[in-house]
C-alpha atoms as a PDB file:
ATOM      1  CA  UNK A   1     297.534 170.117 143.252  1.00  0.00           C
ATOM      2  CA  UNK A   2     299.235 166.619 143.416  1.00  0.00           C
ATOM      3  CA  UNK A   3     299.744 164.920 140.127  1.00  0.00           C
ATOM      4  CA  UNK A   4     300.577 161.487 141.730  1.00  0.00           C
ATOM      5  CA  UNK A   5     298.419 158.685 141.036  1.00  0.00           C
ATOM      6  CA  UNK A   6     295.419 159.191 143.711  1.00  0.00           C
ATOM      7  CA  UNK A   7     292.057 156.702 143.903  1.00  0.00           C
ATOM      8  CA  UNK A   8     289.540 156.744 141.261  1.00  0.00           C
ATOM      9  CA  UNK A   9     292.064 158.376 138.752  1.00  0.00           C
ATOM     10  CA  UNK A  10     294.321 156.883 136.480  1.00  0.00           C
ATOM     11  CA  UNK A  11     295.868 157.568 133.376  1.00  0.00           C
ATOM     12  CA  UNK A  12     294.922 154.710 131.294  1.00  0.00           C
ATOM     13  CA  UNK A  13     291.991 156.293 129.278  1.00  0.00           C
ATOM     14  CA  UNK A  14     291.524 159.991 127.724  1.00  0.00           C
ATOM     15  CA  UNK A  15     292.062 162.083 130.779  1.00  0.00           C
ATOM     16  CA  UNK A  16     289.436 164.461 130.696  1.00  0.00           C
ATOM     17  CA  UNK A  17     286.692 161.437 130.251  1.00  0.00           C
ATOM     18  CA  UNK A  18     288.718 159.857 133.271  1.00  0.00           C
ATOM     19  CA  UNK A  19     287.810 163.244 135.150  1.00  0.00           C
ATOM     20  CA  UNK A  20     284.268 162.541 134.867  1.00  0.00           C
ATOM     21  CA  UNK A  21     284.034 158.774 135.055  1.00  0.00           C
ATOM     22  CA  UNK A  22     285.644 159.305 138.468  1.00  0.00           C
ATOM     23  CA  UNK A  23     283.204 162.182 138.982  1.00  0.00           C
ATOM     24  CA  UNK A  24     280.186 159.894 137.718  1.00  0.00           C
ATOM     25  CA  UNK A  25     281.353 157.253 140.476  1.00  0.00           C
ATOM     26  CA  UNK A  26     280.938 159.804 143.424  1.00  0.00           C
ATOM     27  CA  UNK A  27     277.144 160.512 142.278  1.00  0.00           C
ATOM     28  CA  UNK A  28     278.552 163.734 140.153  1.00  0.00           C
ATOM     29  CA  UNK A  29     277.033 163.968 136.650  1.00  0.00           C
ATOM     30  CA  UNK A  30     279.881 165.991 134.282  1.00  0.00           C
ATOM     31  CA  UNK A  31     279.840 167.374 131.034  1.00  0.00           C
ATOM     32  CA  UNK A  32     283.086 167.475 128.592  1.00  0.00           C
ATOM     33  CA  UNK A  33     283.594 171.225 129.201  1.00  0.00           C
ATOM     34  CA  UNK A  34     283.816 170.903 133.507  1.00  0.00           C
ATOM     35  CA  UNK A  35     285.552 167.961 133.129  1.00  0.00           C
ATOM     36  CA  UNK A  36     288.197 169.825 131.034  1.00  0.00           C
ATOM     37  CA  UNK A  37     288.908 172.662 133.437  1.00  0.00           C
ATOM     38  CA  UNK A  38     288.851 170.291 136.471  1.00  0.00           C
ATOM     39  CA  UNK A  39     291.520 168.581 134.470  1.00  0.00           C
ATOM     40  CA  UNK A  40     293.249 171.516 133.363  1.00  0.00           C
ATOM     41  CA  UNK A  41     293.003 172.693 136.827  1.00  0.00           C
ATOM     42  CA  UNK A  42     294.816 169.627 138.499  1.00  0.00           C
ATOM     43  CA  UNK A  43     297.526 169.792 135.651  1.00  0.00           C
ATOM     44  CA  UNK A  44     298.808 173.181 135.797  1.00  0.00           C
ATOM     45  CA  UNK A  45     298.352 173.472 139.338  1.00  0.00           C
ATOM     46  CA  UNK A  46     295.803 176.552 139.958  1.00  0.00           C
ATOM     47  CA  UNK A  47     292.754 177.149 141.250  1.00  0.00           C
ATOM     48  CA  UNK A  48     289.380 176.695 139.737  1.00  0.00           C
ATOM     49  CA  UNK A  49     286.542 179.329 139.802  1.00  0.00           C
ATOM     50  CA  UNK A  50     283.258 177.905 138.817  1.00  0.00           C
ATOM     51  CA  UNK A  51     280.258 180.413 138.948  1.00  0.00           C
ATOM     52  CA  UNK A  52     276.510 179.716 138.520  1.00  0.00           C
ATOM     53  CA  UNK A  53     273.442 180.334 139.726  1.00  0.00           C
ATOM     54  CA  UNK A  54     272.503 178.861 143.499  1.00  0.00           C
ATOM     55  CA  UNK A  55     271.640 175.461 143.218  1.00  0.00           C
ATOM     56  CA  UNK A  56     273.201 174.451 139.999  1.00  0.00           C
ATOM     57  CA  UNK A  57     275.597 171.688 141.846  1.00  0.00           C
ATOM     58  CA  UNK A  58     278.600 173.694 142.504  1.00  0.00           C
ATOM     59  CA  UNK A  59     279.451 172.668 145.845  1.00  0.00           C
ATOM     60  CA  UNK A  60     278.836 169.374 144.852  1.00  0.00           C
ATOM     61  CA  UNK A  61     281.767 169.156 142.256  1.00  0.00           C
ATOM     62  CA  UNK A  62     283.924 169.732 144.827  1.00  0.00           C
ATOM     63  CA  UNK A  63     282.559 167.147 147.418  1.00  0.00           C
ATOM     64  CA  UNK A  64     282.440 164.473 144.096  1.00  0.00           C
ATOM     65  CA  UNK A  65     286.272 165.449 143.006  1.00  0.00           C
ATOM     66  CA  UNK A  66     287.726 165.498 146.610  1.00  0.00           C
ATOM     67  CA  UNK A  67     286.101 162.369 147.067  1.00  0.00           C
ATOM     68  CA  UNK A  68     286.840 161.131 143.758  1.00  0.00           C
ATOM     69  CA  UNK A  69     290.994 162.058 144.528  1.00  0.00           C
ATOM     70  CA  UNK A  70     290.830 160.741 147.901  1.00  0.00           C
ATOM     71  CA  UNK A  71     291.121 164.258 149.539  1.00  0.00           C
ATOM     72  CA  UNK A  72     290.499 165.599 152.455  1.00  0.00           C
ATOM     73  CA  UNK A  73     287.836 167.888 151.914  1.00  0.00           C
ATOM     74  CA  UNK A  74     288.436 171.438 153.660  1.00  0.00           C
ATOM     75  CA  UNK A  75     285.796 174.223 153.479  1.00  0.00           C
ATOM     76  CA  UNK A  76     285.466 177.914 153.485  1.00  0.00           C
ATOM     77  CA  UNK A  77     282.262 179.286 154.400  1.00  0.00           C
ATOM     78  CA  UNK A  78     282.122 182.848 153.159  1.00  0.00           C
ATOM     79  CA  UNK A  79     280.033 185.348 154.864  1.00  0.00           C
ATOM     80  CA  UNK A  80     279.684 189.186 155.061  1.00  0.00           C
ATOM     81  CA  UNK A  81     282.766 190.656 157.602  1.00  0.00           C
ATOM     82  CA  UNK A  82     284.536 187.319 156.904  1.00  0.00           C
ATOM     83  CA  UNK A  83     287.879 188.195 158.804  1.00  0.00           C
ATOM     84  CA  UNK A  84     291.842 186.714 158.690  1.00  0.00           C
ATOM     85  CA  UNK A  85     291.305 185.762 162.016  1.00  0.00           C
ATOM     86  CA  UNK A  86     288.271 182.759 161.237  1.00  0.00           C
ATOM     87  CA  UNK A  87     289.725 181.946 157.492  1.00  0.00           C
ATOM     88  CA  UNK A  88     293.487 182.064 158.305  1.00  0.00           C
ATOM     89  CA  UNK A  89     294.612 181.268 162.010  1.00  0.00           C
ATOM     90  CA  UNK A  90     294.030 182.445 165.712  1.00  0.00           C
ATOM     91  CA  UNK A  91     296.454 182.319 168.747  1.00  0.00           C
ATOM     92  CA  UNK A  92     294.999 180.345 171.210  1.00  0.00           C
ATOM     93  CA  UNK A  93     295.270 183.413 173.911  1.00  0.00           C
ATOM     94  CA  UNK A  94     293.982 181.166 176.624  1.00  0.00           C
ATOM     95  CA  UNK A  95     297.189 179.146 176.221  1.00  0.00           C
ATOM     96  CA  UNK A  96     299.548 181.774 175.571  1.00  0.00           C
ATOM     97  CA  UNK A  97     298.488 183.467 178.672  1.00  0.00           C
ATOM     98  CA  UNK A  98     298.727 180.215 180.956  1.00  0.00           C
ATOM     99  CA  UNK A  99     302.450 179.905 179.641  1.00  0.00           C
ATOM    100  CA  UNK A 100     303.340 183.340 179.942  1.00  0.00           C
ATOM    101  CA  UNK A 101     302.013 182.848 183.898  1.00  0.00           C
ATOM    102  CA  UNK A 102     303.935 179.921 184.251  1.00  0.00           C
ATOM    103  CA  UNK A 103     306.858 181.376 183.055  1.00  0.00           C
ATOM    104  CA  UNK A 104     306.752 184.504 185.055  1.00  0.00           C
ATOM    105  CA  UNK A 105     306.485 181.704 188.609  1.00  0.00           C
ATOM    106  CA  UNK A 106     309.470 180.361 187.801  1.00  0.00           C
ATOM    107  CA  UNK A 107     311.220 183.385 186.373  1.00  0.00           C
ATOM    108  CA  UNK A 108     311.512 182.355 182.810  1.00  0.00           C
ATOM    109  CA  UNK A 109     313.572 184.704 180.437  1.00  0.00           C
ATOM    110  CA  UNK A 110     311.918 187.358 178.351  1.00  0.00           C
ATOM    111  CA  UNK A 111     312.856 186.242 175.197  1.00  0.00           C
ATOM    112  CA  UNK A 112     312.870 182.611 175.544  1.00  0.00           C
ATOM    113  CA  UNK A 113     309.029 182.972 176.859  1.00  0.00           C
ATOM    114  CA  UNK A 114     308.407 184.876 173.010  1.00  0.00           C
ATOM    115  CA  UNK A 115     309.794 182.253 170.995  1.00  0.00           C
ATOM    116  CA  UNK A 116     308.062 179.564 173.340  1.00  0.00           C
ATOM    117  CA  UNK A 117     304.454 181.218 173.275  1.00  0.00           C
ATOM    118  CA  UNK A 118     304.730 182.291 169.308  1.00  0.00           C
ATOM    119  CA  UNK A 119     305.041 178.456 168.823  1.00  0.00           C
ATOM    120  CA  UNK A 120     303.312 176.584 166.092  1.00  0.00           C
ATOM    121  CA  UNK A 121     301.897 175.010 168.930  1.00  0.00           C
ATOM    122  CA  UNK A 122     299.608 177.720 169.763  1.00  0.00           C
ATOM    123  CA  UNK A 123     298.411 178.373 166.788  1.00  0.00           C
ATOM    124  CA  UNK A 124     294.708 177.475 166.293  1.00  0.00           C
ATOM    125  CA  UNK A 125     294.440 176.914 162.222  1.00  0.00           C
ATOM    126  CA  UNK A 126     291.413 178.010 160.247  1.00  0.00           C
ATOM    127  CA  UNK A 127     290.547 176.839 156.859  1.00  0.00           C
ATOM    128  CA  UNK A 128     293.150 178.541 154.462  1.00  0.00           C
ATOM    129  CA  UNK A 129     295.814 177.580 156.903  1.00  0.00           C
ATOM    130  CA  UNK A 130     294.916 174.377 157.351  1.00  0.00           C
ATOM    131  CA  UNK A 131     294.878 173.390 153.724  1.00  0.00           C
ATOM    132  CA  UNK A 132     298.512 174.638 153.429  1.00  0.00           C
ATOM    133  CA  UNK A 133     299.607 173.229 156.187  1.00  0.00           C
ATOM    134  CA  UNK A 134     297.971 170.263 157.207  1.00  0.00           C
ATOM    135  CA  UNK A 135     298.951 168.223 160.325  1.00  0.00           C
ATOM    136  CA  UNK A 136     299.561 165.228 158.004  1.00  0.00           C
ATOM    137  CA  UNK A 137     301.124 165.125 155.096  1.00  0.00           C
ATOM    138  CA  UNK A 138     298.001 164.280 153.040  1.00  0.00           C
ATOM    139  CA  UNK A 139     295.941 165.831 149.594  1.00  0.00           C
ATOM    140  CA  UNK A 140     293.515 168.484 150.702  1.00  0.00           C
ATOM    141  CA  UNK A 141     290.962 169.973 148.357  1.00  0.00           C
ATOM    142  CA  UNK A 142     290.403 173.361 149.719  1.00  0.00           C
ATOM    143  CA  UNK A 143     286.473 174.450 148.813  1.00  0.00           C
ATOM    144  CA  UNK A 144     286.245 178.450 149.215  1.00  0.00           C
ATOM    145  CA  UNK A 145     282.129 178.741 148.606  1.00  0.00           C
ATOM    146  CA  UNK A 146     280.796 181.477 148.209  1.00  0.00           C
ATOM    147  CA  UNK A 147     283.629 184.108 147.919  1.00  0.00           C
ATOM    148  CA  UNK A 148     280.736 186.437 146.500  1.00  0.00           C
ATOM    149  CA  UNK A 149     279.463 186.925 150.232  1.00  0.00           C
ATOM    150  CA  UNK A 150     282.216 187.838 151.479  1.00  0.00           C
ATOM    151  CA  UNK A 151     283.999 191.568 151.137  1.00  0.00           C
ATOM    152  CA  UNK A 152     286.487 192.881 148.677  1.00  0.00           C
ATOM    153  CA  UNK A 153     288.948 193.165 151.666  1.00  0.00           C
ATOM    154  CA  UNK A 154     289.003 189.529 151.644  1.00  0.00           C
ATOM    155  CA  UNK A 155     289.886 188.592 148.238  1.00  0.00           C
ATOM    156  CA  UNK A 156     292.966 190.548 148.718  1.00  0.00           C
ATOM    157  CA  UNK A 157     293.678 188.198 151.653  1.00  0.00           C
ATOM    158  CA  UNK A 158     293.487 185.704 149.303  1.00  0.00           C
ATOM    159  CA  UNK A 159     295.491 186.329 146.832  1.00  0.00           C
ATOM    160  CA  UNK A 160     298.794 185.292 148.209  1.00  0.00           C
ATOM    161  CA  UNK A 161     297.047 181.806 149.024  1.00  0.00           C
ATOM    162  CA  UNK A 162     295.562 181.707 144.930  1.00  0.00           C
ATOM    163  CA  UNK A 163     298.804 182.646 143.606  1.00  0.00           C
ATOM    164  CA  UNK A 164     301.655 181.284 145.510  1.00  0.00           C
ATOM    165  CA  UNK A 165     300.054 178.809 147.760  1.00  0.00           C
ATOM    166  CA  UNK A 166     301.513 180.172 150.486  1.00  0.00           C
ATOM    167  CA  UNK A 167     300.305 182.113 154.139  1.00  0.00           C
ATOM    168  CA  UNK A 168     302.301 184.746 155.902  1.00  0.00           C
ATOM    169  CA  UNK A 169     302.488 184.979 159.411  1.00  0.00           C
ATOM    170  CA  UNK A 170     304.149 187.816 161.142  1.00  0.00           C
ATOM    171  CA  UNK A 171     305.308 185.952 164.199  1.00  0.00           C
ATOM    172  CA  UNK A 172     306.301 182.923 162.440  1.00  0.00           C
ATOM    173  CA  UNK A 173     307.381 183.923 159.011  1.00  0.00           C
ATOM    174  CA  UNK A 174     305.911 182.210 155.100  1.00  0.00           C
ATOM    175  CA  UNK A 175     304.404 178.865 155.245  1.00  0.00           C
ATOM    176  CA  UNK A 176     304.463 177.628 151.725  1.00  0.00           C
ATOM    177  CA  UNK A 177     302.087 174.577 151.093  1.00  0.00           C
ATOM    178  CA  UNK A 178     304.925 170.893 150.282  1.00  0.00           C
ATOM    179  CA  UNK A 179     301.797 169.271 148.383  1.00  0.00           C
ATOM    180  CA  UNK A 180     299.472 171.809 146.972  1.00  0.00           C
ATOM    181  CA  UNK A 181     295.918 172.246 147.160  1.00  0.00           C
ATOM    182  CA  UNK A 182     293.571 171.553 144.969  1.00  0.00           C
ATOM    183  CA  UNK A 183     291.774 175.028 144.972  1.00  0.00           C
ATOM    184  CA  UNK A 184     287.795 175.433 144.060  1.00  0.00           C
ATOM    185  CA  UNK A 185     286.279 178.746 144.725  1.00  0.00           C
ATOM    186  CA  UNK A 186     281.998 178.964 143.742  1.00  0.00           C
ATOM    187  CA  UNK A 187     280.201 182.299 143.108  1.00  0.00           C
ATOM    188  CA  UNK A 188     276.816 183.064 142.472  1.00  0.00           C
ATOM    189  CA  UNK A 189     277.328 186.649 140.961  1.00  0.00           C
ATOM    190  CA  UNK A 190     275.902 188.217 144.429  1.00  0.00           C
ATOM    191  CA  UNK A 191     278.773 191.019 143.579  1.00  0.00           C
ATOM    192  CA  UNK A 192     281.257 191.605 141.107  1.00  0.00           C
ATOM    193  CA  UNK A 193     284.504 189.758 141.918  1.00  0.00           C
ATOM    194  CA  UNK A 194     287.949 191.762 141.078  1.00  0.00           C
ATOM    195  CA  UNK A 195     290.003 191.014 138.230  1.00  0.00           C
ATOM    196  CA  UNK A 196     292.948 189.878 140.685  1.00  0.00           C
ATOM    197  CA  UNK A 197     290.890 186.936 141.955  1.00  0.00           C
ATOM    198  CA  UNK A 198     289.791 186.401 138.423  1.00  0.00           C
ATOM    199  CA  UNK A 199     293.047 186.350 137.023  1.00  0.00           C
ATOM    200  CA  UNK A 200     294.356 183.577 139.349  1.00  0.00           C
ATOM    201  CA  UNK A 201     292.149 181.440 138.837  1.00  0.00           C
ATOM    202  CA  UNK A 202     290.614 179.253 136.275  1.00  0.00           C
ATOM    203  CA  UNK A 203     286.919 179.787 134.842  1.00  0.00           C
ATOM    204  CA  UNK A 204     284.033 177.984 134.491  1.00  0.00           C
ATOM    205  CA  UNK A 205     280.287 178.716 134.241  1.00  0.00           C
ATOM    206  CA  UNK A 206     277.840 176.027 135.081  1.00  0.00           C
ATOM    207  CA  UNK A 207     274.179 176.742 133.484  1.00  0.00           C
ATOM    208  CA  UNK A 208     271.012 175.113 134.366  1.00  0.00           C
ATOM    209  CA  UNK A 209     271.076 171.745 132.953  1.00  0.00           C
ATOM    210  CA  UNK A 210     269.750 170.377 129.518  1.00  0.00           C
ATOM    211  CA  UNK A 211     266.213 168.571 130.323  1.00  0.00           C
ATOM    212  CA  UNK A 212     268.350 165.152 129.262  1.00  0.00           C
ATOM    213  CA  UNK A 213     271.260 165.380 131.690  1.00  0.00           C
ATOM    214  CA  UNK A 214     268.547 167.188 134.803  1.00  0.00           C
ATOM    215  CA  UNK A 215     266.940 163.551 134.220  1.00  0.00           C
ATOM    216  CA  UNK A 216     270.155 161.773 134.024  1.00  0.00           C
ATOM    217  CA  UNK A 217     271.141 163.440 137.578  1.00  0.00           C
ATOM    218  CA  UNK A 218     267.851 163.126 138.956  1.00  0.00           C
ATOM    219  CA  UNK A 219     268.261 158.952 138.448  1.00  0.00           C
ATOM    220  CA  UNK A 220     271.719 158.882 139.498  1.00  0.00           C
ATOM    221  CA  UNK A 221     270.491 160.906 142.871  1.00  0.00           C
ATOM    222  CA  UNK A 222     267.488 159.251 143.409  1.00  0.00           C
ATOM    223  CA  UNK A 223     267.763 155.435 142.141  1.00  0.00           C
ATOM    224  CA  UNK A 224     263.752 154.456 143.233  1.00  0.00           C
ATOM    225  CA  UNK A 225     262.232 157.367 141.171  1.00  0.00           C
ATOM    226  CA  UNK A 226     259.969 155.951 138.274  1.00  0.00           C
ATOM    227  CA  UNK A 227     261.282 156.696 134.919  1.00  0.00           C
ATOM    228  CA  UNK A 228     258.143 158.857 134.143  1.00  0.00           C
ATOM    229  CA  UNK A 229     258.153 161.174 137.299  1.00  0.00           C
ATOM    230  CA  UNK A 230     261.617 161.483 136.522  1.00  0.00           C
ATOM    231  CA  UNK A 231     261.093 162.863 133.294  1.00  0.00           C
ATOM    232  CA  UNK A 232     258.123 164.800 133.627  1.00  0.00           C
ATOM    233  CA  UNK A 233     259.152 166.317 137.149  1.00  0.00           C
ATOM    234  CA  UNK A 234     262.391 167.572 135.256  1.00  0.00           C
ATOM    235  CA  UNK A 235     260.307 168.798 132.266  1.00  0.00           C
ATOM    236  CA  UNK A 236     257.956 170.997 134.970  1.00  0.00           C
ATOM    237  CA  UNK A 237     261.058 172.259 136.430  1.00  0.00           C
ATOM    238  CA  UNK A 238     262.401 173.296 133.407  1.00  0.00           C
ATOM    239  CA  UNK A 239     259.102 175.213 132.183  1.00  0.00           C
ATOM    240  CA  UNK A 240     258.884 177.110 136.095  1.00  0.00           C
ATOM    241  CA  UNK A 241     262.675 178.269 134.770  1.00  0.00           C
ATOM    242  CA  UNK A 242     261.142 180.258 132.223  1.00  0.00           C
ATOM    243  CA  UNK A 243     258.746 182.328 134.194  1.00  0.00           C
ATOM    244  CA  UNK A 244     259.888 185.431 136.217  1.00  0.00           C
ATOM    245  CA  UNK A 245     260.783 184.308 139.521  1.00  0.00           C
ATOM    246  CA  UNK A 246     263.200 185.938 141.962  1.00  0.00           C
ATOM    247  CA  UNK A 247     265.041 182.250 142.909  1.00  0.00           C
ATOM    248  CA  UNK A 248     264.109 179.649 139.955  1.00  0.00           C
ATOM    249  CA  UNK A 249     264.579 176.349 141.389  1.00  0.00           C
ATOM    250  CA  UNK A 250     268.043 174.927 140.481  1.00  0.00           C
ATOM    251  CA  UNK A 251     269.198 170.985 140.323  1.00  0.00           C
ATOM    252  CA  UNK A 252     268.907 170.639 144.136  1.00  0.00           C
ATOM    253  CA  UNK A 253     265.701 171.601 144.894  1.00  0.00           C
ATOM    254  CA  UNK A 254     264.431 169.727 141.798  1.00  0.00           C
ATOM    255  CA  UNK A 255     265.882 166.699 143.023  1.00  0.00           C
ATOM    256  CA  UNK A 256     264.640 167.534 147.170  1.00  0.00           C
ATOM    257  CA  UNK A 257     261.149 167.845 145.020  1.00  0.00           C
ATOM    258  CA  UNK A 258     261.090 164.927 143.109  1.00  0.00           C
ATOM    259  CA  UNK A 259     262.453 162.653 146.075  1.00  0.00           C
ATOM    260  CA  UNK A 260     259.551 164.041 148.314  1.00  0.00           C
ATOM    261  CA  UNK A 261     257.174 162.904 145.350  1.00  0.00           C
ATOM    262  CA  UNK A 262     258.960 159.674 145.556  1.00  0.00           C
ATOM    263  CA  UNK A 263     258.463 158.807 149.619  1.00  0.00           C
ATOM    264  CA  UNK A 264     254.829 159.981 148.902  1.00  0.00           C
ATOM    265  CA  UNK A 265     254.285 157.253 146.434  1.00  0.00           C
ATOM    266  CA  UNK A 266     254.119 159.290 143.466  1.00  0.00           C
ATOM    267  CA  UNK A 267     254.886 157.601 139.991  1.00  0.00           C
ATOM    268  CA  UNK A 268     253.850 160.681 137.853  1.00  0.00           C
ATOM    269  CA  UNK A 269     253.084 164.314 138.589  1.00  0.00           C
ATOM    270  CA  UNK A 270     250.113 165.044 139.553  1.00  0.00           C
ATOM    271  CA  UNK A 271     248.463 168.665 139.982  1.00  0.00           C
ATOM    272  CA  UNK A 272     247.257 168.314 143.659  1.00  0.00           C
ATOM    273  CA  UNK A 273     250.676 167.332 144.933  1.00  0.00           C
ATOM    274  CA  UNK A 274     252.659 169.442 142.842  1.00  0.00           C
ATOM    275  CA  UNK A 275     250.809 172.494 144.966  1.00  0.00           C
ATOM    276  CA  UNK A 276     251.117 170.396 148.150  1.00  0.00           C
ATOM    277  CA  UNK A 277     254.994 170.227 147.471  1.00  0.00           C
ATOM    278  CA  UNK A 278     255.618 173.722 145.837  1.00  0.00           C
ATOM    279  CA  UNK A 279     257.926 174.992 148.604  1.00  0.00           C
ATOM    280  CA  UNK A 280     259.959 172.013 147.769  1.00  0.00           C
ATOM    281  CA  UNK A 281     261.006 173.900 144.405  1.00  0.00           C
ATOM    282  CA  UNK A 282     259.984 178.013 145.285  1.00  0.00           C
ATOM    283  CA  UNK A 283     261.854 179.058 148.195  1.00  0.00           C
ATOM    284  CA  UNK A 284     260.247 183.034 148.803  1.00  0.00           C
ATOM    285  CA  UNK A 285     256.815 183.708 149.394  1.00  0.00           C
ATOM    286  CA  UNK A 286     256.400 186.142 146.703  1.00  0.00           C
ATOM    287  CA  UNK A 287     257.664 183.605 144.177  1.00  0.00           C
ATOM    288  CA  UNK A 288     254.728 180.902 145.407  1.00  0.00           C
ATOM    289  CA  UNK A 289     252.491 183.690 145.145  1.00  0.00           C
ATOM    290  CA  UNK A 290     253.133 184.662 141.631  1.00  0.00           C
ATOM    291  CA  UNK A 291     253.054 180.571 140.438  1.00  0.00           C
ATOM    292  CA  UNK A 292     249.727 180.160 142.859  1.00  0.00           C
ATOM    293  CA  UNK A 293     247.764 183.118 141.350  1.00  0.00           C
ATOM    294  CA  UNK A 294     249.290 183.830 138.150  1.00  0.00           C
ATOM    295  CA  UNK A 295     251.681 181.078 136.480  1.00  0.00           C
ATOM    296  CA  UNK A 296     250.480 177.511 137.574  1.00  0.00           C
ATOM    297  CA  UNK A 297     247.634 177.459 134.539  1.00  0.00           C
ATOM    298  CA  UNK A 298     250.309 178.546 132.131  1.00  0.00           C
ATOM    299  CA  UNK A 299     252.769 176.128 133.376  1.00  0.00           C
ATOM    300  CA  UNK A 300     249.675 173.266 133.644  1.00  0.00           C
ATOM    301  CA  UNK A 301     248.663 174.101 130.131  1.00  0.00           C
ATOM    302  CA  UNK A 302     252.218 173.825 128.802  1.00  0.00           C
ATOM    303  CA  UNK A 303     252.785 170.399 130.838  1.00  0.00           C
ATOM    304  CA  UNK A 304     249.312 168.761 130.022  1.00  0.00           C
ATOM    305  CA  UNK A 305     247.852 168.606 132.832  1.00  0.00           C
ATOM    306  CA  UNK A 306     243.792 169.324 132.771  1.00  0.00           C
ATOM    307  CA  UNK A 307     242.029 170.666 135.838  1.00  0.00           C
ATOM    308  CA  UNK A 308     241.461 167.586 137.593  1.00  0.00           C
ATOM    309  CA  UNK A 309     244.775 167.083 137.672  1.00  0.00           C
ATOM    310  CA  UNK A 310     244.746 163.949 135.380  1.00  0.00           C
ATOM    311  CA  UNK A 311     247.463 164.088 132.203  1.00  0.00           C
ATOM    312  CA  UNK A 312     245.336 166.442 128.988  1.00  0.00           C
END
């Protein structure tokens, strides 16, 4: 992680509250405690792990700080049989094999055609490669998301990128990153991660938000919403959070629901459209189900609203 001077950030105020005013700027709503790790993060130069529930805006802190830094943003998806070849580097066999033909027409030596096909040249870089060693000499911010998907076998692979910022290839030998990444890993606790990744990195849990900051996003995200749909659409969301769903809505599909309301005219919730937009918020059938049949009169009794659909 660069400490030089980059845009947005600057050392003339307390640096944590700089952290988020540059965050704030990019659309990214911060509290004191996120701030503090990103800060801490950048400082001592290691990775950040931030873990939360899907939804909660932890792809987005990334997106807000590279931006925020001036960094080029690189990103792991992680998947299920995630392998070295698609997060670290290929050979681009197609080339190799074109050289090694052209070599053998005009009689080229055997050893001089290895070193010449095992070239940086031919090497196609993925991700993790490419935020060590990027073709300019730049600040990346490497984004791992979702290293829960992914298997154990490749956290291991990681852990010589986490820890000494470097990638080892056989044919080539260590590439150690000149400018070091900034490092952001999410989870969402779809497995256990191990203790090695854990240990490498720094931690940071980001909850649902309070009903006051929910809004405060909500307005920076959506800039037409009325003040009242904005506060009432956050207060709904926040009462379906207490009910016994298998995905409750997080801060991104309150704020797809309540900018649907908003290109629909709404100014206020209303019953009718609330069911009309459910699958904005509820994202499995079973969960619709259960707030269709069973939970909408609690949660329309809690919220005030009578069955006409007019405020009780």
């Amino acid at each position: 992680m660069a400490e030089a001077a980059t845009p947005g950030l600057n050392s003339e105020e307390d640096p944590v509250d700089e952290v988020a005013t540059a965050l704030s700027k990019h659309n990214y709503i911060a509290d004191r405690p996120l701030a503090t790790v990103l800060h801490l993060a950048r400082q001592l130069e290691v990775p950040v792990l931030l873990e939360g529930e899907p939804g909660v805006g932890k792809t987005s802190v990334a997106e807000a700080l590279a931006a925020a830094e001036g960094s080029r943003l690189v990103r792991l998806q992680c998947y299920e049989g995630l392998s070295a070849h698609h997060a670290l580097y290929e050979w681009d066999y197609a080339r190799q094999l074109l050289a090694i033909r052209l070599a053998e027409a005009s009689g080229g030596a055997t050893e001089a055609l290895r070193s010449r096909i095992f070239h940086p040249d031919f090497l196609l870089k993925r991700p993790l490669l490419e935020a060590i060693w990027p073709e300019q000499d730049e600040d990346v911010l490497l984004l791992i998301d979702e290293v829960d998907r992914a298997d154990e076998e490749f956290e291991a692979l990681l852990l010589e990128v986490l820890s000494q910022f470097q990638v080892t290839i056989p044919e080539i030998g260590t590439i150690k990153a000149k400018r070091r990444p900034t490092i952001i890993l999410t989870a969402n606790r779809t497995r256990p991660l191990s203790d090695a990744l854990r240990r490498r990195c720094l931690y940071h849990w980001i909850p649902f938000p309070s009903l006051d900051r929910e809004i405060e996003i909500v307005k920076t995200k959506i800039p037409d919403v009325s003040e009242r749909l904005a506060q009432r659409g956050c207060l709904l969301v926040q009462r379906l959070r207490t009910g016994y769903y298998r995905k409750a809505p997080g801060v991104s599909e309150t704020i797809d629901w309540l900018r649907a309301l908003t290109l629909l005219g709404a100014t206020d919730v209303q019953r009718k459209q609330v069911e009309e937009t459910i699958g904005c918020l509820l994202k499995d059938s079973e969960d619709v189900r259960l707030f269709m049949e069973k939970d909408s009169e609690r949660i329309y009794r809690e919220f005030g609203l009578s069955q006409d659909g007019r405020t009780a």
